[in-house]
Structures are given as structure tokens and as C-alpha cells.
Protein backbone atom coordinates (compact mmCIF):
# COMPACT_ATOMS: atom_id res chain seq x y z
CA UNK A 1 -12.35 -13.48 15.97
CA UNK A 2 -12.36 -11.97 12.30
CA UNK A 3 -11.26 -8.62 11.21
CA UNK A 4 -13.60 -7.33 8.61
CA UNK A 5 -11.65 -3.83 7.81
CA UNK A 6 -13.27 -1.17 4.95
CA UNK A 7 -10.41 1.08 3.66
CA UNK A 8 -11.52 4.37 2.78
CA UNK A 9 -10.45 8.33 4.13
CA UNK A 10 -12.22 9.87 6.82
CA UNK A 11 -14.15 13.16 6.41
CA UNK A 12 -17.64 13.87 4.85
CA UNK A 13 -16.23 15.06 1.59
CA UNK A 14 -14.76 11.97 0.60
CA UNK A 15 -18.15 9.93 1.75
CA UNK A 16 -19.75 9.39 -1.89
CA UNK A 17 -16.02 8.78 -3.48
CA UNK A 18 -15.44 5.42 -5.22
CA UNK A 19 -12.26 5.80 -2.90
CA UNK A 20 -14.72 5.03 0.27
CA UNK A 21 -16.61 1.89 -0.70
CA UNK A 22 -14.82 -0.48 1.65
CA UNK A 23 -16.24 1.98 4.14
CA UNK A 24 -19.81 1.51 3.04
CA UNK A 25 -19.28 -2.05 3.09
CA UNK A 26 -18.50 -2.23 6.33
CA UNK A 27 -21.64 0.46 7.03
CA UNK A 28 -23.81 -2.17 5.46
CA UNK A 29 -22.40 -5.17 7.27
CA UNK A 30 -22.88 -3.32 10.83
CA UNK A 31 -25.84 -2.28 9.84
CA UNK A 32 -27.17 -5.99 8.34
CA UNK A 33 -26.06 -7.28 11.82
CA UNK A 34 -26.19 -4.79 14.18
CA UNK A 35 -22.53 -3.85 14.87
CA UNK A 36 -21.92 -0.54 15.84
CA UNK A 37 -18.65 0.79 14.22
CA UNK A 38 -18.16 3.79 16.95
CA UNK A 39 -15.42 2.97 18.70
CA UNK A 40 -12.04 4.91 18.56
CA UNK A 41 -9.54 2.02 18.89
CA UNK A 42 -5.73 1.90 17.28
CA UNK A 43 -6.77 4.62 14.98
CA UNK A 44 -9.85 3.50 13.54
CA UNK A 45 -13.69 3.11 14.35
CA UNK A 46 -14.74 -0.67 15.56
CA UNK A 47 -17.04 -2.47 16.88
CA UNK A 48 -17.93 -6.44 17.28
CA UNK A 49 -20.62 -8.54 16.99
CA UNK A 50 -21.30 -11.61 15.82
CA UNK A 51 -21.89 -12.88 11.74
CA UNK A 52 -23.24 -16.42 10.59
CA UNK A 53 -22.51 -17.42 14.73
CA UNK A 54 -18.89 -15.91 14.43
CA UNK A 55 -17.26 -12.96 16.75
CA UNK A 56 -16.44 -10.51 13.91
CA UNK A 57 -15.03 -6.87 14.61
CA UNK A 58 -16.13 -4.33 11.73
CA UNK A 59 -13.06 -1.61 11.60
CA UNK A 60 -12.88 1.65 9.35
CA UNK A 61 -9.17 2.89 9.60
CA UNK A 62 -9.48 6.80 10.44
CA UNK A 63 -5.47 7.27 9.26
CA UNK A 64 -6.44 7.98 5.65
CA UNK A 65 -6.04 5.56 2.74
CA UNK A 66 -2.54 5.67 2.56
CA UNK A 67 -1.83 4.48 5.91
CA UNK A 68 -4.42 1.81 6.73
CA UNK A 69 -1.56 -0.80 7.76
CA UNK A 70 -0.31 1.67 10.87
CA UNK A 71 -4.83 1.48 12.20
CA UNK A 72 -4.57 -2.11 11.20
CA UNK A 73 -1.79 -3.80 12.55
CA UNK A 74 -1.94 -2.27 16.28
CA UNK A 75 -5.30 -3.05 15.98
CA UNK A 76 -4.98 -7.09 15.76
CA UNK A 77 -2.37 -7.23 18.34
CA UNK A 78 -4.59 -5.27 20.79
CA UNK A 79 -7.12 -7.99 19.94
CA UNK A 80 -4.91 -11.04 19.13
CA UNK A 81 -6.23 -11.63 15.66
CA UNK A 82 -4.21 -13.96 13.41
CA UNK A 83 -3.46 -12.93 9.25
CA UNK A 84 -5.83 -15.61 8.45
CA UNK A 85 -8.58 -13.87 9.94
CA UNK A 86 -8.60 -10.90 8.62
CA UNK A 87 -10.39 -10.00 5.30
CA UNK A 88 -9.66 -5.94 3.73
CA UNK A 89 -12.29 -4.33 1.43
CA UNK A 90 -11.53 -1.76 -0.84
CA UNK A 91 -12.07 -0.23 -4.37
CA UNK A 92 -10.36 -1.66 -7.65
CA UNK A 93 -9.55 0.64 -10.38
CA UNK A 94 -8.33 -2.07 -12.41
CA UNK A 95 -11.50 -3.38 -12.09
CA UNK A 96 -14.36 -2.88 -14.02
CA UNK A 97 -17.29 -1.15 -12.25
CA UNK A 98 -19.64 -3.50 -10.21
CA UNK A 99 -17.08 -6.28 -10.86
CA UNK A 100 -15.98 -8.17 -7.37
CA UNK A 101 -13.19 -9.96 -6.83
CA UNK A 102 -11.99 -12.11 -3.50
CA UNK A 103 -8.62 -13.20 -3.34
CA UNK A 104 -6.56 -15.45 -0.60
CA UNK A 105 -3.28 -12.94 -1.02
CA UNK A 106 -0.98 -11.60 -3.69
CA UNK A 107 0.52 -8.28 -4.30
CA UNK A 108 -1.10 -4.90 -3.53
CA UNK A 109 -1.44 -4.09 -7.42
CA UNK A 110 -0.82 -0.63 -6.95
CA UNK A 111 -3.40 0.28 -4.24
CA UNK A 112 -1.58 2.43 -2.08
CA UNK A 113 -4.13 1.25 1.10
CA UNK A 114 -3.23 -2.42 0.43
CA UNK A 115 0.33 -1.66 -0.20
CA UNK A 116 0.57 0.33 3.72
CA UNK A 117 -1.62 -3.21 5.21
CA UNK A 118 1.07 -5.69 3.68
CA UNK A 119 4.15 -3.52 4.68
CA UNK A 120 2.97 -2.76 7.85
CA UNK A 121 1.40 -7.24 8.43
CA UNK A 122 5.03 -8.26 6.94
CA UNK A 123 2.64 -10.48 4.95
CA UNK A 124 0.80 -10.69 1.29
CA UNK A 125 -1.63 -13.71 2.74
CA UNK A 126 -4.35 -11.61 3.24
CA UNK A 127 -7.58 -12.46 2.00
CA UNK A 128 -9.21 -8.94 0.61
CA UNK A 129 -12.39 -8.35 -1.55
CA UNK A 130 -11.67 -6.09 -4.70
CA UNK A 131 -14.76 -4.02 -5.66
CA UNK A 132 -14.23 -2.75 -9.74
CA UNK A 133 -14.62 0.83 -9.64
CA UNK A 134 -13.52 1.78 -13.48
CA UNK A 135 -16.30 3.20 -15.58
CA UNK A 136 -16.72 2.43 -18.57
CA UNK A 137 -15.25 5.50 -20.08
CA UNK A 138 -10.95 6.73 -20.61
CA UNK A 139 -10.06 8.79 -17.18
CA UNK A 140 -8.10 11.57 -17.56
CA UNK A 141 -7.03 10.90 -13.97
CA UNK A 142 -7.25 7.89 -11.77
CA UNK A 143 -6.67 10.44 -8.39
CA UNK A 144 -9.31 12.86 -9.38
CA UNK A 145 -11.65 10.17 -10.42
CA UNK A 146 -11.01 8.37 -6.87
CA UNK A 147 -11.55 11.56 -4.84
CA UNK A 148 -14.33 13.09 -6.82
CA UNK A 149 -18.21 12.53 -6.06
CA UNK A 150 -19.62 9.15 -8.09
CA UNK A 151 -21.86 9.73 -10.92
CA UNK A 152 -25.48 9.38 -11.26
CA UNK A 153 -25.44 6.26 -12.48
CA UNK A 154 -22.93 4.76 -10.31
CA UNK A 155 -25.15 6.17 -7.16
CA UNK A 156 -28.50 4.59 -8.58
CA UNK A 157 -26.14 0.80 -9.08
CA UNK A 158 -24.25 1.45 -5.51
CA UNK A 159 -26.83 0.10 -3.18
CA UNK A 160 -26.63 -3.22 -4.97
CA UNK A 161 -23.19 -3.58 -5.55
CA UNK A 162 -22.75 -2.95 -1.63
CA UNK A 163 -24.98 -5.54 -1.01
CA UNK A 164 -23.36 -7.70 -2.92
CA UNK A 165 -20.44 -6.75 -1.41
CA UNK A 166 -21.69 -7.57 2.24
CA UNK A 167 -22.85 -11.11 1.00
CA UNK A 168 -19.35 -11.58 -0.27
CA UNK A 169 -17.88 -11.40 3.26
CA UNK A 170 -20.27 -13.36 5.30
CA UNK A 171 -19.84 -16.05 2.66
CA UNK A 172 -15.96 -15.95 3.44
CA UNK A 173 -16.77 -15.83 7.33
CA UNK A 174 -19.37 -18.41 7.08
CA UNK A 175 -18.10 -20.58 3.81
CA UNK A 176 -14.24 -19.91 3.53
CA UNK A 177 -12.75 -18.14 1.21
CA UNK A 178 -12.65 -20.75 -1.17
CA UNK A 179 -16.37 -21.26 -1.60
CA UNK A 180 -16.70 -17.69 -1.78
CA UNK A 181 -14.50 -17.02 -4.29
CA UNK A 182 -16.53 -19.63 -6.51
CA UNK A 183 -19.56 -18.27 -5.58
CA UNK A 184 -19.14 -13.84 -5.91
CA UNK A 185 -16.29 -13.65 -8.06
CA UNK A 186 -18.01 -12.01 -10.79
CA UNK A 187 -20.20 -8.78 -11.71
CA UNK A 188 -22.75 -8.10 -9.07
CA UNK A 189 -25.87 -8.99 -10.54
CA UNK A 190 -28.48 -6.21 -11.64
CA UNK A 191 -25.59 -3.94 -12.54
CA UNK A 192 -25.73 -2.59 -16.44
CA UNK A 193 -24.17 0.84 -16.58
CA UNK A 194 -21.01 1.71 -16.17
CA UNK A 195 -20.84 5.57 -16.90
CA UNK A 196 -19.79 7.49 -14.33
């Protein structure tokens, strides 16, 4: 079985936050496939189904950003799901907005959610999807920006870029990682704007 898991932080007011889009990602695959992600298990909300004729569980860590790895790893021991099948999705701010990037493993480049997953796995090899979240303007600050409500542009250009998103991952469930990564990493297409 895969592990499809959105970081994000639970709570309505950080629901529109470029912090939260590996939640909406996950909200879009469920939704795509009919998954429903409503069940309280090892600190997040899960649910399976099945993607491109593969058993996939959707998760949403409910520990806050910061502590994704303590949801995560309790989570694929309950369910007996190997490193190699797991895939993390979360926001980039090294990344330019709209840009996507999948990558087999490495370091968690300062992302404090990645950074709690590969403590807590004892591994780097984890396959995540990037999504670019830095407008096109200087921040003043990276937190506030992360935590703060996205722009009106960024809101009209999210629906796309989550699709795009969700195409990303079933191409890694159904393709392998290495076709996908020759195939989405790039800009989602349709995306011009990058104010926030």
C-alpha cells in the first residue's frame, strides 16, 4: 500500500495558507478518487482507496507542521508500509510559485515538516513532491508569509496548480517516480502570476 501524506497545520485559520497546500492536495486526490480522509488514526486524518488499481491511504497529519514525522511514522507501522512507499507533499519556499518539483530523497532543505518526517523515518529516501510557493516579490518574512491568507492572485492560479499537483502523484503511483519526475518537474502549466 502507498502513503500519500499532505503536510499542513490543522485549524480553519490556517486553511487558505501557502503553509497548507499538501493538505489540499491530498483534498483533491480523495476527492478525484473518492477517498474519504476522516479517519482519526496515529494522529492524523486517513482514509484508503484505491489510485491507477493501487491500495493508496491519503493521510493529513493533525500534529501541526512541525511534527508531521511523530503522525507519520506510527502511522506506517500500524499499517506496515515500507519508506519506498510513501510519497510527502508540501509547500517550497525556495521554490518559485506554481513551480513543482518530485524528488526520490535528499535533505529536508530547511522545511521544518520534512525535517520532523526524516528524523522521526531515520531515513532521507523519501520520495516527496515540492510545490514553489515564493511570489514573485522580496518577503519581509518567510513565517508570516507561510501563515498568512494567499493573495488574490495566488487563489485564482491555486485550483490549477493543485491539480497539477494531484496528477503529479498518481503519475508516481502509477509510473514511478522516475517517469514522473520527467514528466511534472516543471511550472504547472496555465500559471502566469506570481504576486501574492
Amino acid at each position: 500500500m502507498f502513503l500519500v501524506a499532505g503536510l499542513g497545520n490543522p485549524g480553519e485559520e490556517y486553511a487558505h495558507t501557502p503553509h497548507n497546500l499538501g493538505f489540499l492536495v491530498v483534498d483533491r486526490l480523495a476527492e478525484r478518487h473518492d477517498i474519504r480522509v476522516s479517519r482519526k488514526d496515529s494522529q492524523a486524518l486517513a482514509g484508503v482507496g484505491v489510485i491507477d488499481g493501487h491500495r493508496v491511504m491519503l493521510a493529513k497529519p493533525q500534529t501541526f507542521m512541525n511534527l508531521s514525522g511523530t503522525s507519520l511514522q506510527p502511522l506506517m507501522e500500524k499499517h506496515a508500509i515500507e519508506v519506498g512507499r510513501l510519497v510527502v507533499v508540501y509547500d517550497e519556499l525556495d521554490l518559485p510559485w506554481g513551480a513543482l518539483k518530485i524528488k526520490p530523497k535528499g535533505s529536508a532543505a530547511g522545511h521544518n515538516g520534512m525535517k520532523s518526517v526524516i528524523e522521526k523515518l531515520g531515513t532521507n529516501e523519501i520520495i516527496r513532491v515540492r510545490l514553489g510557493i515564493h511570489p514573485e516579490h522580496r518577503l519581509e518574512s518567510g513565517k508570516n508569509y507561510l501563515l498568512s491568507p494567499m493573495g488574490r492572485a495566488q487563489r485564482k492560479e491555486l485550483d490549477e496548480f493543485i491539480g497539477y499537483a494531484a496528477d503529479a502523484v498518481r503519475s508516481i503511483i502509477a509510473e514511478g517516480v522516475e517517469k514522473a519526475m520527467t514528466r511534472y518537474n516543471r511550472r504547472a502549466p496555465g500559471l502566469h502570476t506570481e504576486e501574492a
